[in-house]
N, C-alpha and C. Protein backbone atom coordinates (compact mmCIF):
# COMPACT_ATOMS: atom_id res chain seq x y z
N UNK A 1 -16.99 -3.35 1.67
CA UNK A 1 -17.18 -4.13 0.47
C UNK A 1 -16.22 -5.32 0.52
N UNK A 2 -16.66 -6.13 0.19
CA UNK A 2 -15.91 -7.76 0.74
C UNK A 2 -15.00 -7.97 -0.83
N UNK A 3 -13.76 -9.00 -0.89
CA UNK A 3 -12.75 -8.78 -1.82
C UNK A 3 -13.61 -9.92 -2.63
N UNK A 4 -13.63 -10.19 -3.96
CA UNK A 4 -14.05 -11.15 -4.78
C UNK A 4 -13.28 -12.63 -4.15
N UNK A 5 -13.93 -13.69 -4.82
CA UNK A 5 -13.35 -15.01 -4.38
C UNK A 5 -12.04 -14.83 -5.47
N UNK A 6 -12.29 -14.66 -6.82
CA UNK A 6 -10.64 -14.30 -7.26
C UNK A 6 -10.63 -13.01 -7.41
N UNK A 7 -9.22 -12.89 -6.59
CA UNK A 7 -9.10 -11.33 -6.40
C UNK A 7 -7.93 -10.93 -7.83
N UNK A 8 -8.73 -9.52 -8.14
CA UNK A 8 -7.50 -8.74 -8.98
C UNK A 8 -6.43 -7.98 -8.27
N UNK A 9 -5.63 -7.91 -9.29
CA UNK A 9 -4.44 -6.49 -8.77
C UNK A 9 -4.69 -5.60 -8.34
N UNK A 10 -4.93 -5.37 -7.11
CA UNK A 10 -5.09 -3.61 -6.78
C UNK A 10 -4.75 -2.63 -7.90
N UNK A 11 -4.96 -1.58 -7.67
CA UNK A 11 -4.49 -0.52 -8.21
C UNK A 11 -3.32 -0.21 -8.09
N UNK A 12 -2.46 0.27 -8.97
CA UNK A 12 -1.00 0.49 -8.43
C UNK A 12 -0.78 1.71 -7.03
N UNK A 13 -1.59 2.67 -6.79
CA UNK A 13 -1.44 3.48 -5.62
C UNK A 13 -2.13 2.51 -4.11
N UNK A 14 -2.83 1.47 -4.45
CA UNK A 14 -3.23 0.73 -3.41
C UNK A 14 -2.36 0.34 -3.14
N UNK A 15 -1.69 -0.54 -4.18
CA UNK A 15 -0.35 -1.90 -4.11
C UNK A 15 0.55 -0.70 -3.02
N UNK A 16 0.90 0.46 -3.55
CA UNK A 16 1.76 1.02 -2.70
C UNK A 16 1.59 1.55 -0.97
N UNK A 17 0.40 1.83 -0.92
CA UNK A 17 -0.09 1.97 0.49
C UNK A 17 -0.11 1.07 1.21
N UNK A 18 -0.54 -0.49 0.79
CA UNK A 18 -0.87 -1.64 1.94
C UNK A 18 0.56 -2.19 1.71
N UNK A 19 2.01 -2.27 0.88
CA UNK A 19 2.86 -2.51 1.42
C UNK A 19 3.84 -1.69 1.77
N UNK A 20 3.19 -0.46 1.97
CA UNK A 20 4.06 0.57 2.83
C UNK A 20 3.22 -0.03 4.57
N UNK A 21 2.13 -0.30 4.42
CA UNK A 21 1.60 -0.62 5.73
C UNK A 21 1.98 -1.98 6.58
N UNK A 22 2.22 -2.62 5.76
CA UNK A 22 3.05 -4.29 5.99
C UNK A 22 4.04 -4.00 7.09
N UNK A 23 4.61 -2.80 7.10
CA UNK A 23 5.77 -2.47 7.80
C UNK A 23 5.06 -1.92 9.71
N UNK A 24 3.54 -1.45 9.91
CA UNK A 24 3.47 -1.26 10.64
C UNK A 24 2.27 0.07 10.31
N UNK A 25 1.43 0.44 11.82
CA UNK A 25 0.77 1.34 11.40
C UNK A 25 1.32 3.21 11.05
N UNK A 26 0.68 3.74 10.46
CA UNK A 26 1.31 4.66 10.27
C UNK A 26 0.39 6.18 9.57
N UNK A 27 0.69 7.41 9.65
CA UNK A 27 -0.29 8.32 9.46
C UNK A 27 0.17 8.59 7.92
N UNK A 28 -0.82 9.71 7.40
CA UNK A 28 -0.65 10.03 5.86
C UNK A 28 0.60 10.58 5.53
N UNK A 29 1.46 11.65 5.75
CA UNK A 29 2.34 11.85 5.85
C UNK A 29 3.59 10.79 5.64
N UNK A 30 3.46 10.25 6.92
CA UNK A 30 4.71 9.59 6.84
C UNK A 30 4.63 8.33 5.49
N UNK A 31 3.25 7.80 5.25
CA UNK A 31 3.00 6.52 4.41
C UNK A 31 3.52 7.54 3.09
N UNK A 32 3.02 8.74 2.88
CA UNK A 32 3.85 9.06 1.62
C UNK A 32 5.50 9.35 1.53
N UNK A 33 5.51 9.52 2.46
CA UNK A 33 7.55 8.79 2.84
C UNK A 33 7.78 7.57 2.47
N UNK A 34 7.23 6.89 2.78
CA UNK A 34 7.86 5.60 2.75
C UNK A 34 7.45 5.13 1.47
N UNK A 35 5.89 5.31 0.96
CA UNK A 35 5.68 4.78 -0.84
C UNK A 35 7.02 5.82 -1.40
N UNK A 36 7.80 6.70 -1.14
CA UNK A 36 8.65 7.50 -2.04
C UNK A 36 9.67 6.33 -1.80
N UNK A 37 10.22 6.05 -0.47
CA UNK A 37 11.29 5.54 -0.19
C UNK A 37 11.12 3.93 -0.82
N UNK A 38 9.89 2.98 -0.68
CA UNK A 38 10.02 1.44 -1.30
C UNK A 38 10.51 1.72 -2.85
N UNK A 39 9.99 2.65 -3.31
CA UNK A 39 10.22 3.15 -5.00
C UNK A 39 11.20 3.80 -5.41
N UNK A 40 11.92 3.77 -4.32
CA UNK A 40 13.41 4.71 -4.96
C UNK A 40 13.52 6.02 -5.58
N UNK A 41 11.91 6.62 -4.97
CA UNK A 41 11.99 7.93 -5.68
C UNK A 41 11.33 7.97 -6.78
N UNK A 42 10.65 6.87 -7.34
CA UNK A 42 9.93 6.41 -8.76
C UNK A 42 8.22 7.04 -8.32
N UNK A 43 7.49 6.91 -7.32
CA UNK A 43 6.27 7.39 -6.87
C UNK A 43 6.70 8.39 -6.04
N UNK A 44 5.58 8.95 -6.25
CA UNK A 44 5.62 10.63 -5.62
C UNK A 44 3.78 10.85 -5.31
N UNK A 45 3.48 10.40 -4.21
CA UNK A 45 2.19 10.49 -4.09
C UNK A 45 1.72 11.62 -3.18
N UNK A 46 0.54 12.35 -4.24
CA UNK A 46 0.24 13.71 -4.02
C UNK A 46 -0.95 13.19 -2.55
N UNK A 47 -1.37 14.51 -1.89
CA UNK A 47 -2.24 13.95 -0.71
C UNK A 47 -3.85 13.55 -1.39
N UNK A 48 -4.06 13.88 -2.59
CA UNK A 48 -5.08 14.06 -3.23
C UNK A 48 -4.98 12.19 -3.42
N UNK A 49 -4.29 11.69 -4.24
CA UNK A 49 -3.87 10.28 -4.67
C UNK A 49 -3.61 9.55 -3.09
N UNK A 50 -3.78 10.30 -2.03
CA UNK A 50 -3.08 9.56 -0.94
C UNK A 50 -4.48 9.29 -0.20
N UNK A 51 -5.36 9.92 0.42
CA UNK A 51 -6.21 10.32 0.58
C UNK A 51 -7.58 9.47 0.32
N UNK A 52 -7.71 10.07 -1.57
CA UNK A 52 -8.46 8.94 -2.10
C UNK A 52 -8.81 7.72 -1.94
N UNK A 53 -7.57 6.89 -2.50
CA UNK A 53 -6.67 5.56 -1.69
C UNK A 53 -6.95 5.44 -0.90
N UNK A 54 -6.65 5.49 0.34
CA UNK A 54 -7.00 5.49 2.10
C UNK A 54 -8.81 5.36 2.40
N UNK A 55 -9.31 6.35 1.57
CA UNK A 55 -11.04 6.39 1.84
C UNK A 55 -11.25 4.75 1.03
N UNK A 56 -10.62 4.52 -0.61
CA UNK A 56 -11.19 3.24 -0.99
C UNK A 56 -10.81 2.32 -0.06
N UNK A 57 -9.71 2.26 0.37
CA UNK A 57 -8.94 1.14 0.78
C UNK A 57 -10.13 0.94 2.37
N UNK A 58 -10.56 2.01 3.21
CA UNK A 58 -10.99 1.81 4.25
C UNK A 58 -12.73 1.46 4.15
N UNK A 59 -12.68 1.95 2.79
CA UNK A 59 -14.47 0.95 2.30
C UNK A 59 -14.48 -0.22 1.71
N UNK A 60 -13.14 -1.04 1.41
CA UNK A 60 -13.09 -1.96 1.02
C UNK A 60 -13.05 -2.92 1.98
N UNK A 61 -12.40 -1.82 3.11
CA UNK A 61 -12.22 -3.17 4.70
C UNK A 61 -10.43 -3.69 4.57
N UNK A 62 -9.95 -3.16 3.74
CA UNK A 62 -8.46 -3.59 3.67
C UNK A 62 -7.39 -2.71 4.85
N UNK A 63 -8.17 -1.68 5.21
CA UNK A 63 -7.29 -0.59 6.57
C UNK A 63 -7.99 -0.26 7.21
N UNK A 64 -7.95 0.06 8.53
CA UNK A 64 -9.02 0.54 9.90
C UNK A 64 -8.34 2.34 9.94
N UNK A 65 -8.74 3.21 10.39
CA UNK A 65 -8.36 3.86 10.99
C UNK A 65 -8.04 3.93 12.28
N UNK A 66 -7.01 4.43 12.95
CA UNK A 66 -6.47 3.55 14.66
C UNK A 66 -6.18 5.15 15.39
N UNK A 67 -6.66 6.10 14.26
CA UNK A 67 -6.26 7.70 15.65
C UNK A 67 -6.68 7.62 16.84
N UNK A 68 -7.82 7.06 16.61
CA UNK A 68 -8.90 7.03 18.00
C UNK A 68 -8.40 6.28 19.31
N UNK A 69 -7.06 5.35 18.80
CA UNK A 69 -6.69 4.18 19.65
C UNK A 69 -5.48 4.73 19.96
N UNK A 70 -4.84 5.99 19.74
CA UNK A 70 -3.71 6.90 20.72
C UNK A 70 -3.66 7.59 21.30
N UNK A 71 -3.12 7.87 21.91
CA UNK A 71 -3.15 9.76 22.88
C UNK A 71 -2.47 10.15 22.50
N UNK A 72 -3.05 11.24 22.06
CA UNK A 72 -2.02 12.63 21.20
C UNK A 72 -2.93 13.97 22.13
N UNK A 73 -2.40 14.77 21.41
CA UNK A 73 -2.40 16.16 22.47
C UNK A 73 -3.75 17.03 21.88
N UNK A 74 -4.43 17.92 21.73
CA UNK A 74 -5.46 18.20 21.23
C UNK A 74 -5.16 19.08 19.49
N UNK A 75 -3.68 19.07 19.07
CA UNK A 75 -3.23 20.07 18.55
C UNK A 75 -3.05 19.49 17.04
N UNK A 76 -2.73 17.76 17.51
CA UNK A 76 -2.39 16.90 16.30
C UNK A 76 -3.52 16.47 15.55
N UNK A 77 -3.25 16.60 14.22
CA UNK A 77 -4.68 16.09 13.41
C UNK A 77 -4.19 14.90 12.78
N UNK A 78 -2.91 14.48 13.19
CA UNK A 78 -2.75 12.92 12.36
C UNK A 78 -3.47 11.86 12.36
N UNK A 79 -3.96 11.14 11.31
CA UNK A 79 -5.14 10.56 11.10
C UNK A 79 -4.09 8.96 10.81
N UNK A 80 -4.29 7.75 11.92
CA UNK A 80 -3.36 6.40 11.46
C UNK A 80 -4.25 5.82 11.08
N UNK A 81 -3.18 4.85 10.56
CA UNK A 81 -4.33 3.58 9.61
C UNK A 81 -3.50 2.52 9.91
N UNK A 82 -4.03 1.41 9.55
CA UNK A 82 -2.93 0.09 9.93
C UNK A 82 -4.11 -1.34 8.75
N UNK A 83 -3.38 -2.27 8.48
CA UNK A 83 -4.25 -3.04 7.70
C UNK A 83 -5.29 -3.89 8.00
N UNK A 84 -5.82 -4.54 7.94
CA UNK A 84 -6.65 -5.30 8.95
C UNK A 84 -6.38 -6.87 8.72
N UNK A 85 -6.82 -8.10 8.95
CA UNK A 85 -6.38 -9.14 8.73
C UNK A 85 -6.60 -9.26 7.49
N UNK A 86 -7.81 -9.17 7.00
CA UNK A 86 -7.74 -9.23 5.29
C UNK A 86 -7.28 -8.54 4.14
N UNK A 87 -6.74 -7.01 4.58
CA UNK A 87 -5.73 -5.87 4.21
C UNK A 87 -4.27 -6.47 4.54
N UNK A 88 -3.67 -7.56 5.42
CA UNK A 88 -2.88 -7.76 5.61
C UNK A 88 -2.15 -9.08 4.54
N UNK A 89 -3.71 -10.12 4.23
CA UNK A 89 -3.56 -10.63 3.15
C UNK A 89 -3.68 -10.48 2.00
N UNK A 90 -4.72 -9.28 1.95
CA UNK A 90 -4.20 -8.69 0.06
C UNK A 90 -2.87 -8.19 0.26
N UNK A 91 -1.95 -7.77 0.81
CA UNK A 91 -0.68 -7.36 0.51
C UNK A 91 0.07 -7.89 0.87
N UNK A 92 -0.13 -9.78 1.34
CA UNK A 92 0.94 -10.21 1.30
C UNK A 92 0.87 -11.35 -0.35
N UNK A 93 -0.09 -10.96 -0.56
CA UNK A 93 -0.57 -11.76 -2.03
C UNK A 93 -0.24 -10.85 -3.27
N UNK A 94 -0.44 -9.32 -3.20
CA UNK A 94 0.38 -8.70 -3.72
C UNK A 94 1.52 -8.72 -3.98
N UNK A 95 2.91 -8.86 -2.18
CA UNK A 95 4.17 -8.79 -2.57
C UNK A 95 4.29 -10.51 -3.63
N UNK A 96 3.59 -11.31 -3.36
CA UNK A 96 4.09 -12.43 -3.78
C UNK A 96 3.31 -12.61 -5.14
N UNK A 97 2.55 -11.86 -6.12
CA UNK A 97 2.16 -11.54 -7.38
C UNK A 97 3.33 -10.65 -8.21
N UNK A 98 4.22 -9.90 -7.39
CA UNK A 98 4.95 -8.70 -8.02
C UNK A 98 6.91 -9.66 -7.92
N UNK A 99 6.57 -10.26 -6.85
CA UNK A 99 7.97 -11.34 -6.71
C UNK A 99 7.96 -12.30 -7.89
N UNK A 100 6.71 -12.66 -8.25
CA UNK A 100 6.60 -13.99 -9.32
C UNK A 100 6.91 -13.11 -10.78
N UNK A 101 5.82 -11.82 -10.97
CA UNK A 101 6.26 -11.15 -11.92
C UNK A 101 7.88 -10.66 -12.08
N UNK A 102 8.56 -10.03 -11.36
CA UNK A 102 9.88 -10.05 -11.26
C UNK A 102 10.93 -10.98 -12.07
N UNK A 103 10.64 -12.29 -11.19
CA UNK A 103 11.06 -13.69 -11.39
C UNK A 103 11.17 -14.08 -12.69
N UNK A 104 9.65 -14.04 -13.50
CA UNK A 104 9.44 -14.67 -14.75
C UNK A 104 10.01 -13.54 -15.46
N UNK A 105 9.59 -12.17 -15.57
CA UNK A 105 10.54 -11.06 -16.79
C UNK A 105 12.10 -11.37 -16.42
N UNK A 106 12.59 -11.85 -15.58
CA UNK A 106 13.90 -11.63 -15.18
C UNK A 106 14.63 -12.87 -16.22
N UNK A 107 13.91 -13.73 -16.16
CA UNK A 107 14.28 -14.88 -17.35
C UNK A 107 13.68 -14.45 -18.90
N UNK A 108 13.37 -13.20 -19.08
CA UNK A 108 13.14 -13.15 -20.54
C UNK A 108 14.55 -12.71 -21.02
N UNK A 109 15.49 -12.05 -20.60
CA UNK A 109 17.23 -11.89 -20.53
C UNK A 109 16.82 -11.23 -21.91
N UNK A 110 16.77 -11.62 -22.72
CA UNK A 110 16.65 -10.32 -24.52
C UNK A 110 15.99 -9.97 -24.98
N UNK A 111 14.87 -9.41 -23.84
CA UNK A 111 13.69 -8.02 -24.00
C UNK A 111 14.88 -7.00 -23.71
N UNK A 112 14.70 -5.77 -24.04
CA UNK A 112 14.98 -4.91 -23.91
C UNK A 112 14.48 -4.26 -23.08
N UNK A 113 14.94 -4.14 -21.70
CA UNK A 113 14.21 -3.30 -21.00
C UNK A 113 14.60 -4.64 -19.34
N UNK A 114 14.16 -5.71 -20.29
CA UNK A 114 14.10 -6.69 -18.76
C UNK A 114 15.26 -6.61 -17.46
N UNK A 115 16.09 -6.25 -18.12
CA UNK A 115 17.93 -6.63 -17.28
C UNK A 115 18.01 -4.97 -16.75
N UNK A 116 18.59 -5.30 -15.50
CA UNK A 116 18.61 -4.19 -14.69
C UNK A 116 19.83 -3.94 -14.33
């Protein structure tokens, strides 16, 4: 399924998968390491939420699956994914939607909540 000419916000469990993937390809397991680790422990993604994600994300055309493109032993069932060129630009349009958001709350200074 091809991305609209204006694209929305992913989903917040997408946002977290394609820039856990920014970093390189990687299997289910470990990508829920690392969405724990970008979040400081704030996401905790179940395999059910991980999974899901991964099937939309790979009918959207935003991640390939790449198992097929390693040698592993007959024993491993790790399943990789990696982004594709246009998976690589929704999440670099993402980090730079969530940098601008950042930016602008960071100058609201006397919300409650804004200052970290």
């Amino acid at each position: 399924m091809a991305r609209r000419n204006q694209p929305r916000p992913l989903p917040a469990a997408s946002v977290h998968i394609v820039l856990a993937l920014l970093h390189g390809e990687s299997h289910g397991y470990a990508l829920m390491r690392r969405v724990e680790e970008l979040s400081d422990g704030s996401v905790r993604m179940g395999p059910g939420t991980l999974y899901g994600t991964l099937n939309r994300l790979l009918a959207d055309g935003l991640i390939v699956e790449t198992t097929d493109d390693r040698s592993r032993d007959d024993t491993e069932r790790r399943r990789y994914y990696r982004l594709t060129a246009e998976g690589e630009q929704v999440a670099t349009s993402e980090l730079a939607r969530l940098r601008t958001l950042v930016t602008r709350l960071g100058g609201l200074g006397g919300v409650a909540g804004a200052s970290a």
